[in-house]
Protein backbone atom coordinates (compact mmCIF):
# COMPACT_ATOMS: atom_id res chain seq x y z
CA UNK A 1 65.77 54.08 41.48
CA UNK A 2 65.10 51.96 37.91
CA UNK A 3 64.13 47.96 39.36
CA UNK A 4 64.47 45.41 37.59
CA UNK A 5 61.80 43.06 38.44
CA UNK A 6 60.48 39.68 36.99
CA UNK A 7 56.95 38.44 37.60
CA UNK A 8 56.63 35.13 37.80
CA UNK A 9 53.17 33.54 38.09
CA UNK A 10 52.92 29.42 38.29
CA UNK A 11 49.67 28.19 39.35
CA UNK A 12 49.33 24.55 41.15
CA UNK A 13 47.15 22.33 42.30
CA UNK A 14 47.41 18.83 44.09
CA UNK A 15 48.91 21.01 46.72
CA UNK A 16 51.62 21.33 44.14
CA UNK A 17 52.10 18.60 42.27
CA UNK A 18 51.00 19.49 39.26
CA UNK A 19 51.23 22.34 37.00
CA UNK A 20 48.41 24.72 35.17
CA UNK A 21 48.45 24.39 31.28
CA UNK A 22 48.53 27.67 29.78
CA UNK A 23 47.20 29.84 27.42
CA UNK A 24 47.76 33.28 26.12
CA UNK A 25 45.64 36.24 25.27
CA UNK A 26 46.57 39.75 23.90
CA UNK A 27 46.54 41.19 27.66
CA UNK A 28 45.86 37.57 29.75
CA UNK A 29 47.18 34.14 30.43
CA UNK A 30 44.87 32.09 31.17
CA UNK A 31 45.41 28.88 33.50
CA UNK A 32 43.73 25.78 33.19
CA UNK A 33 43.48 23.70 36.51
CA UNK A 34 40.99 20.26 36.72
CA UNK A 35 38.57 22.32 39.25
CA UNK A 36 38.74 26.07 37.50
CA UNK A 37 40.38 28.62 35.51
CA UNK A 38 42.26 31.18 36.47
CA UNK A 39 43.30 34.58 34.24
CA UNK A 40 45.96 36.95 34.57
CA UNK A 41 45.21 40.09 33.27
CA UNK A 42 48.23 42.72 33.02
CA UNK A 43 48.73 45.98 31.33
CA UNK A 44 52.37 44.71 30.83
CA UNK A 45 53.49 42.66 27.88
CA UNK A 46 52.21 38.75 28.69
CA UNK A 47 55.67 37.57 27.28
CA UNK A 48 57.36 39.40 29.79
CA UNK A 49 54.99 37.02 32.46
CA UNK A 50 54.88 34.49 30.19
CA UNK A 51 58.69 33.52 29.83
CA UNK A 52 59.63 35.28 33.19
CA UNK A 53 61.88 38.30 31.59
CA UNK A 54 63.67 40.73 33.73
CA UNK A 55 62.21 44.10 32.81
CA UNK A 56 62.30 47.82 33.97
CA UNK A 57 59.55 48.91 36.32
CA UNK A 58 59.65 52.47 35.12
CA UNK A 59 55.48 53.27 35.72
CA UNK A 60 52.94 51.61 37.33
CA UNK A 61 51.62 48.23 36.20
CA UNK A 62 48.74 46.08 37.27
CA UNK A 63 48.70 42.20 37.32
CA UNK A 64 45.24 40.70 38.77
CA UNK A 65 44.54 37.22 39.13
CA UNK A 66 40.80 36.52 39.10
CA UNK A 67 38.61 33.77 37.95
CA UNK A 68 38.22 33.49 34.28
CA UNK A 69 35.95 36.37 32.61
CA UNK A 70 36.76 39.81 31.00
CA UNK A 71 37.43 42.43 33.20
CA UNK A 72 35.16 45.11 32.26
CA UNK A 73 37.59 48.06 33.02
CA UNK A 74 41.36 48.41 32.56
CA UNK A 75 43.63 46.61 34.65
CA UNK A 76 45.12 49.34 36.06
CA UNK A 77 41.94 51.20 36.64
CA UNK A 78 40.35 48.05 38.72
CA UNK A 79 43.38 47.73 40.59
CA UNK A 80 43.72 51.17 41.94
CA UNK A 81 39.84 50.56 42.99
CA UNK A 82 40.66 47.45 44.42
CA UNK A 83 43.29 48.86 46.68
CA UNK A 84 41.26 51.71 47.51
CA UNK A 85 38.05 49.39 48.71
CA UNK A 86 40.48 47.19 50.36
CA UNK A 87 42.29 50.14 52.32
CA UNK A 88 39.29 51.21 53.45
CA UNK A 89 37.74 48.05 54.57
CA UNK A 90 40.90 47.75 56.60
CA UNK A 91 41.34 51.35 57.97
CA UNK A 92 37.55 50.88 59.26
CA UNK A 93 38.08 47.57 60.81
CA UNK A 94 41.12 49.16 62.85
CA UNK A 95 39.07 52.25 63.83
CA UNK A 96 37.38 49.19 65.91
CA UNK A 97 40.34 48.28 68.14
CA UNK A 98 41.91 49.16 71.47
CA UNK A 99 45.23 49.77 70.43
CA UNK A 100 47.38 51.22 73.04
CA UNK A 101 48.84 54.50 72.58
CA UNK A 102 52.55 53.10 71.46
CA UNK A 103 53.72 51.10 68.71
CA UNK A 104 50.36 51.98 67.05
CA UNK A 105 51.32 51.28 64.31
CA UNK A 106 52.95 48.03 64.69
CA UNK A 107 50.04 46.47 66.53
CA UNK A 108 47.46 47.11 63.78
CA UNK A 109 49.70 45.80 61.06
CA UNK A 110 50.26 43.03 63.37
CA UNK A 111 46.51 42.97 64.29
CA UNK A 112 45.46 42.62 60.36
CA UNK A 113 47.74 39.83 60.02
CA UNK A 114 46.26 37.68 62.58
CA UNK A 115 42.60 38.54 61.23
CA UNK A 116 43.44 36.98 57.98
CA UNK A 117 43.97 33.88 59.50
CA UNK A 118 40.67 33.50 60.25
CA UNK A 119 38.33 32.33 58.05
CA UNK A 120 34.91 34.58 57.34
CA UNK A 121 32.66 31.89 55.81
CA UNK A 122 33.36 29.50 58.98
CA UNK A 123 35.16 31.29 61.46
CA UNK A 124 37.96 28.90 61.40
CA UNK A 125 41.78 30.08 61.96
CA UNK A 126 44.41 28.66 59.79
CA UNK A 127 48.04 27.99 61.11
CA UNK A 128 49.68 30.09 58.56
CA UNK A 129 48.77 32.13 55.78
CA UNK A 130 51.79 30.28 53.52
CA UNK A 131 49.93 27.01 52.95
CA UNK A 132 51.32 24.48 50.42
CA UNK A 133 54.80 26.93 49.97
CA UNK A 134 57.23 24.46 50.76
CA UNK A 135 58.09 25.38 54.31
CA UNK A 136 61.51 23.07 54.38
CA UNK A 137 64.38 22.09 52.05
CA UNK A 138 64.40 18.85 49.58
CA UNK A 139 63.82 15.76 51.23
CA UNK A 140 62.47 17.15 54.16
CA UNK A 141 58.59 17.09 53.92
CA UNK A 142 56.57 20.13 54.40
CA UNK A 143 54.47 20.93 56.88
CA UNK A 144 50.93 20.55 56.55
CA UNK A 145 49.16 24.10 57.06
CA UNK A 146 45.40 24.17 56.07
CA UNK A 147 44.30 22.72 58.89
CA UNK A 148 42.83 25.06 62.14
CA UNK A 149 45.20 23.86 65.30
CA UNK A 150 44.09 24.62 68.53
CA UNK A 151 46.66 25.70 70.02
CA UNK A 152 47.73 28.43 67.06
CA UNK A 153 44.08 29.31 67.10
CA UNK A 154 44.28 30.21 70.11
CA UNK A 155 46.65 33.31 70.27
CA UNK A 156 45.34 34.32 67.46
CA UNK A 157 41.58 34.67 68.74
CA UNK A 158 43.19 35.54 72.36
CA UNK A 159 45.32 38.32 70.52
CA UNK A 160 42.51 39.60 68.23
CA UNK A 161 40.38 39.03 71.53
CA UNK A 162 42.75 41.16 73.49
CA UNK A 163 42.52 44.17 71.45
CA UNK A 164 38.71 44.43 70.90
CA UNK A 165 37.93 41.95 68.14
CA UNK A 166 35.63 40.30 69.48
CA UNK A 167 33.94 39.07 66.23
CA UNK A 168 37.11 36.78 65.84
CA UNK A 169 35.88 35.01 69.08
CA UNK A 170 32.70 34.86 68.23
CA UNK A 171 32.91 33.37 64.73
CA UNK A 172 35.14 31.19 66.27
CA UNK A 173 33.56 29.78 69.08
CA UNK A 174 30.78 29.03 66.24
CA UNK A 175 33.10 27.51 64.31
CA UNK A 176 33.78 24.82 67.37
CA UNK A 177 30.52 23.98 67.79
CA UNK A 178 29.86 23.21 64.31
């Protein structure tokens, strides 16, 4: 087909409070927030990201959001090697499992989901992987997800645990103790 898309990219912080100032390059916006800087680099025109236009998404485009120095190859280039590393990474860590024999499929996508819950540097398991998106309508307040419940923990370990991931049980058994 010929989409239409619009990319819209609004940095927060103060678990959403407040609002990055801006500024703009000739292929980057960069975002100031009190504790860093972020930079979106894009091989599409920044006004289109800038003031949110609806454009055609006739060929591919790269947008990567990364901490504030030049990228020292095109965006498009680093993206395609980003998604190749990352697919990868992810094909190997599923080579790892006990997945039954049906729904294959299904059960490592689901599998992958759970392991980024967890948290590498501690081993921790966050409750979802939406934190700080408003998870209710106005007036209503939202629930608090950065923290690791143990309950939600849990399944996830149990279900990572379950299918031969033993790793997330370890790191998180560590993480416990600590």
């Amino acid at each position: 087909g010929h989409p239409r898309i619009r990319v819209r990219c609004r940095p927060t912080f103060g678990y959403g409070w407040g609002a990055a100032e801006s500024t703009r390059g000739t292929n980057h916006i960069r975002f100031l927030l009190p504790t860093m800087t972020l930079r979106l680099t894009t091989d599409i025109p920044v006004s289109y990201v800038e003031d949110e236009v609806w454009f055609l998404l006739d060929e591919e485009v790269a947008l990567i959001l990364h901490p504030d120095e030049s990228l020292t190859e095109g965006s498009l280039v680093l993206a395609e090697s980003f998604e190749r590393q990352t697919t990868a990474f992810w094909k190997q860590w599923s080579r790892s499992l006990s997945i039954p024999l049906d729904r294959q499929e299904a059960v490592i996508r689901a599998a992958i989901t759970l392991k980024l819950c967890s948290y590498e540097e501690t081993g921790a398991v966050v409750s979802s992987l939406t934190t700080s998106i408003p998870s209710a309508s106005k007036g209503v307040k939202p629930v608090d997800c950065r923290f690791c419940w143990l309950r939600d923990s849990f399944f996830v370990v149990d279900g990572l645990n379950m299918l031969g991931a033993t790793d997330a049980l370890q790191q998180y058994l560590k993480y416990l103790r600590n």
